[in-house]
C-alpha atoms as a PDB file:
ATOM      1  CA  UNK A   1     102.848  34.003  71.995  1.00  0.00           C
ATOM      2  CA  UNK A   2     105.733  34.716  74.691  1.00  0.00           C
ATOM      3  CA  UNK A   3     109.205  34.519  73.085  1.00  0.00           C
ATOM      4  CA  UNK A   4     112.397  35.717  73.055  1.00  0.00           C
ATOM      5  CA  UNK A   5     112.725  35.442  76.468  1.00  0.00           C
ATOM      6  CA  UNK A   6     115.545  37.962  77.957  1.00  0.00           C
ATOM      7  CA  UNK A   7     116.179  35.128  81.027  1.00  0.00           C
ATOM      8  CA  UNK A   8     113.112  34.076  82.480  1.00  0.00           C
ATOM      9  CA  UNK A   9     109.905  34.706  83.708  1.00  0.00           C
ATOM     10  CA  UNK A  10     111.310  37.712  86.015  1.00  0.00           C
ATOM     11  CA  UNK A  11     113.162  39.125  82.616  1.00  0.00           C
ATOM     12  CA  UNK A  12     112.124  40.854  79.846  1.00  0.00           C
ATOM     13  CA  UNK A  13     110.559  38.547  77.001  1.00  0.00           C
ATOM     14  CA  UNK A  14     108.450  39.804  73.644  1.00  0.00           C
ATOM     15  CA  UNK A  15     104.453  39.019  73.830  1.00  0.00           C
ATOM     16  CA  UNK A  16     102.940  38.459  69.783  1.00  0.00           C
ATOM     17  CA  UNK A  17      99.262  38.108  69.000  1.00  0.00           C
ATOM     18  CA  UNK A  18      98.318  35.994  66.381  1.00  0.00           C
ATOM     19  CA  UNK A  19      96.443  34.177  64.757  1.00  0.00           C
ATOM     20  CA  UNK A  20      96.489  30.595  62.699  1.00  0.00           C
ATOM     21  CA  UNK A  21      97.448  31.194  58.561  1.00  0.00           C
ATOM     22  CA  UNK A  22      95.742  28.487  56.487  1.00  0.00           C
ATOM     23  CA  UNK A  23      96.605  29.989  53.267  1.00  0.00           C
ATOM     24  CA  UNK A  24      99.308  32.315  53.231  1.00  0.00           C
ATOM     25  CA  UNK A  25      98.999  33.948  49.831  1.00  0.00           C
ATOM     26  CA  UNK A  26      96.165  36.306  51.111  1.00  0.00           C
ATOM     27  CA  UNK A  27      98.266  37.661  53.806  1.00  0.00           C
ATOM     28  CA  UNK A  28     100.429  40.867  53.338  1.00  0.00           C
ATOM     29  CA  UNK A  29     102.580  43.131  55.511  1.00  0.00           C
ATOM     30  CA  UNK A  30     102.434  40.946  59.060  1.00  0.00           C
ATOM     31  CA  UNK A  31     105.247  39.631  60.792  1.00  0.00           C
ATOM     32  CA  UNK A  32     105.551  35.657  61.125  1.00  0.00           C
ATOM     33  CA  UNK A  33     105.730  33.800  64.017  1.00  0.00           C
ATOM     34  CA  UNK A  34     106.487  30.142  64.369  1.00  0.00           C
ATOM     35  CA  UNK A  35     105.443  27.901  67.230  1.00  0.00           C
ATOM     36  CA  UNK A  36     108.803  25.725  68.152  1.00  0.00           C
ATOM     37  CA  UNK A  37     108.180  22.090  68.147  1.00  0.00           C
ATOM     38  CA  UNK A  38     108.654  20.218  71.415  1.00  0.00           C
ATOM     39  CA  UNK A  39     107.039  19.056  74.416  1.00  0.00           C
ATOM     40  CA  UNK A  40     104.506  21.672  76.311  1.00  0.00           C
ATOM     41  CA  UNK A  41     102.736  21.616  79.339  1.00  0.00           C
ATOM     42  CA  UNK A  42      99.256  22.639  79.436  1.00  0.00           C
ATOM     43  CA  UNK A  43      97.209  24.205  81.950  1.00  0.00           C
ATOM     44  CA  UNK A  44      93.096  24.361  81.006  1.00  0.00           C
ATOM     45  CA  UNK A  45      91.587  28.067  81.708  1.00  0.00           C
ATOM     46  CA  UNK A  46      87.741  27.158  81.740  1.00  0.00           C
ATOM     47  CA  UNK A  47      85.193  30.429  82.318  1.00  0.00           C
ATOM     48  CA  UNK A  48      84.974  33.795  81.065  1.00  0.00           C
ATOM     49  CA  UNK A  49      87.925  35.451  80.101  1.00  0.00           C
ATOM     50  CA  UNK A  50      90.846  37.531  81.216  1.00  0.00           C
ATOM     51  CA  UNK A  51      89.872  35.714  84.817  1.00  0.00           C
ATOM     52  CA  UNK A  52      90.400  32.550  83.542  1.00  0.00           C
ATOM     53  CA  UNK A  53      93.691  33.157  81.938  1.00  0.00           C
ATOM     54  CA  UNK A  54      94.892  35.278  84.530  1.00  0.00           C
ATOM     55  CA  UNK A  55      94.240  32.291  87.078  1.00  0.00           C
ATOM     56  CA  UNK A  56      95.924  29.949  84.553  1.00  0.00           C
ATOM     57  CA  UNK A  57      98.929  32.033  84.644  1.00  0.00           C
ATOM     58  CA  UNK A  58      98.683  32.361  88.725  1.00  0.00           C
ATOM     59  CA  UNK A  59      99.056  28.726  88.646  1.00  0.00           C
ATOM     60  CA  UNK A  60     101.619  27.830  86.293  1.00  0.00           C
ATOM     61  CA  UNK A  61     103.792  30.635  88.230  1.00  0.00           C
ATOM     62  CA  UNK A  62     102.791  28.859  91.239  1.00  0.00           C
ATOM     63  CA  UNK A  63     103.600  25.471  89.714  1.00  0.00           C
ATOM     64  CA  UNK A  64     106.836  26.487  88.629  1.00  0.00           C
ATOM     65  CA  UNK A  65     107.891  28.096  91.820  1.00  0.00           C
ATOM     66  CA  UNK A  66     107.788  24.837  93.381  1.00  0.00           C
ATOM     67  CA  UNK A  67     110.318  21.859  92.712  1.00  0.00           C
ATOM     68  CA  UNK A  68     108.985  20.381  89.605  1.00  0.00           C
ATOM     69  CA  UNK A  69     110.360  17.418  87.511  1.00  0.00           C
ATOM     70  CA  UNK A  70     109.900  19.593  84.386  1.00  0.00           C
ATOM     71  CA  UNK A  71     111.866  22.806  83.390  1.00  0.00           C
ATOM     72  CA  UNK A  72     110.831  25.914  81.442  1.00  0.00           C
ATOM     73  CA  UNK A  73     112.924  26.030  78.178  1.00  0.00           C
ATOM     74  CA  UNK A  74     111.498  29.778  77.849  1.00  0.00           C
ATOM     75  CA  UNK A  75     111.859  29.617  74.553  1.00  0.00           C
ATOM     76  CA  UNK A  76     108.196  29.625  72.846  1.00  0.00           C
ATOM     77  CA  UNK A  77     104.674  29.650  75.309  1.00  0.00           C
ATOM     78  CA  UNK A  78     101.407  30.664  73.976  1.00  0.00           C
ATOM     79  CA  UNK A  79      98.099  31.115  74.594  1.00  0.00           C
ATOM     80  CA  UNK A  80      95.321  29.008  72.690  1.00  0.00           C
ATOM     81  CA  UNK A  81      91.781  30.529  72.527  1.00  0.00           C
ATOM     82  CA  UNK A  82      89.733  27.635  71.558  1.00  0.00           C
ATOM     83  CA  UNK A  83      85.994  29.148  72.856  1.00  0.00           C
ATOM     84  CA  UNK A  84      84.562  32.057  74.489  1.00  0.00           C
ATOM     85  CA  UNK A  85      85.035  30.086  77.820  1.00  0.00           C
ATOM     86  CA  UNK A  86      87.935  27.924  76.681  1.00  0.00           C
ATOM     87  CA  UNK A  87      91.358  28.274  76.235  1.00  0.00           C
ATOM     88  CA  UNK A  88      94.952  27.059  77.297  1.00  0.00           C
ATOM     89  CA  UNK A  89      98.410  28.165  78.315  1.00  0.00           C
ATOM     90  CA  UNK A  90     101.052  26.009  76.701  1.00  0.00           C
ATOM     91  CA  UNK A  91     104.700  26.353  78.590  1.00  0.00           C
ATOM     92  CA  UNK A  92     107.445  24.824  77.174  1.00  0.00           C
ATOM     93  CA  UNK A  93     109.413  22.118  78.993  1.00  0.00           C
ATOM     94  CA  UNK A  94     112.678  20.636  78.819  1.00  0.00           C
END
């Protein structure tokens, strides 16, 4: 998860790994994390991984560089690893 985001993507920001909690009794000494609730953007990284990520990312940057109707809220984006080949980078819009 990227948070705490210093300005934006040129600025500092904190980077958390995680995982999902089902049942949180059986969990000690680990720092929580929440996922803000809003409206995301997400761009599909298909193939083995960190290629496909890192190409995910390349085009989100690219994405955002250009005018866009959407804004970053840089305020919660994460990474979802759904399969060896597939995952997901959720940005955060306004």
């Amino acid at each position: 998860m990227y948070h705490h985001y210093e300005s934006d993507s040129s600025g500092y920001y904190t980077v958390t790994a995680g995982i999902e909690i089902v049942n949180e009794s059986n969990v000690m000494n680990l720092d929580r994390v929440t996922i803000k609730a809003g409206n995301y953007l997400v761009f599909e990284a298909i193939g083995p991984n960190p290629s496909a990520i890192i190409n995910a990312w390349q085009i989100i940057w690219s994405y955002f560089n250009k005018k866009s109707i959407y804004e970053r809220t840089y305020l919660t984006e994460f990474e979802l690893y759904k399969k060896p080949h597939e995952s997901a980078v959720y940005i955060g819009i306004k």
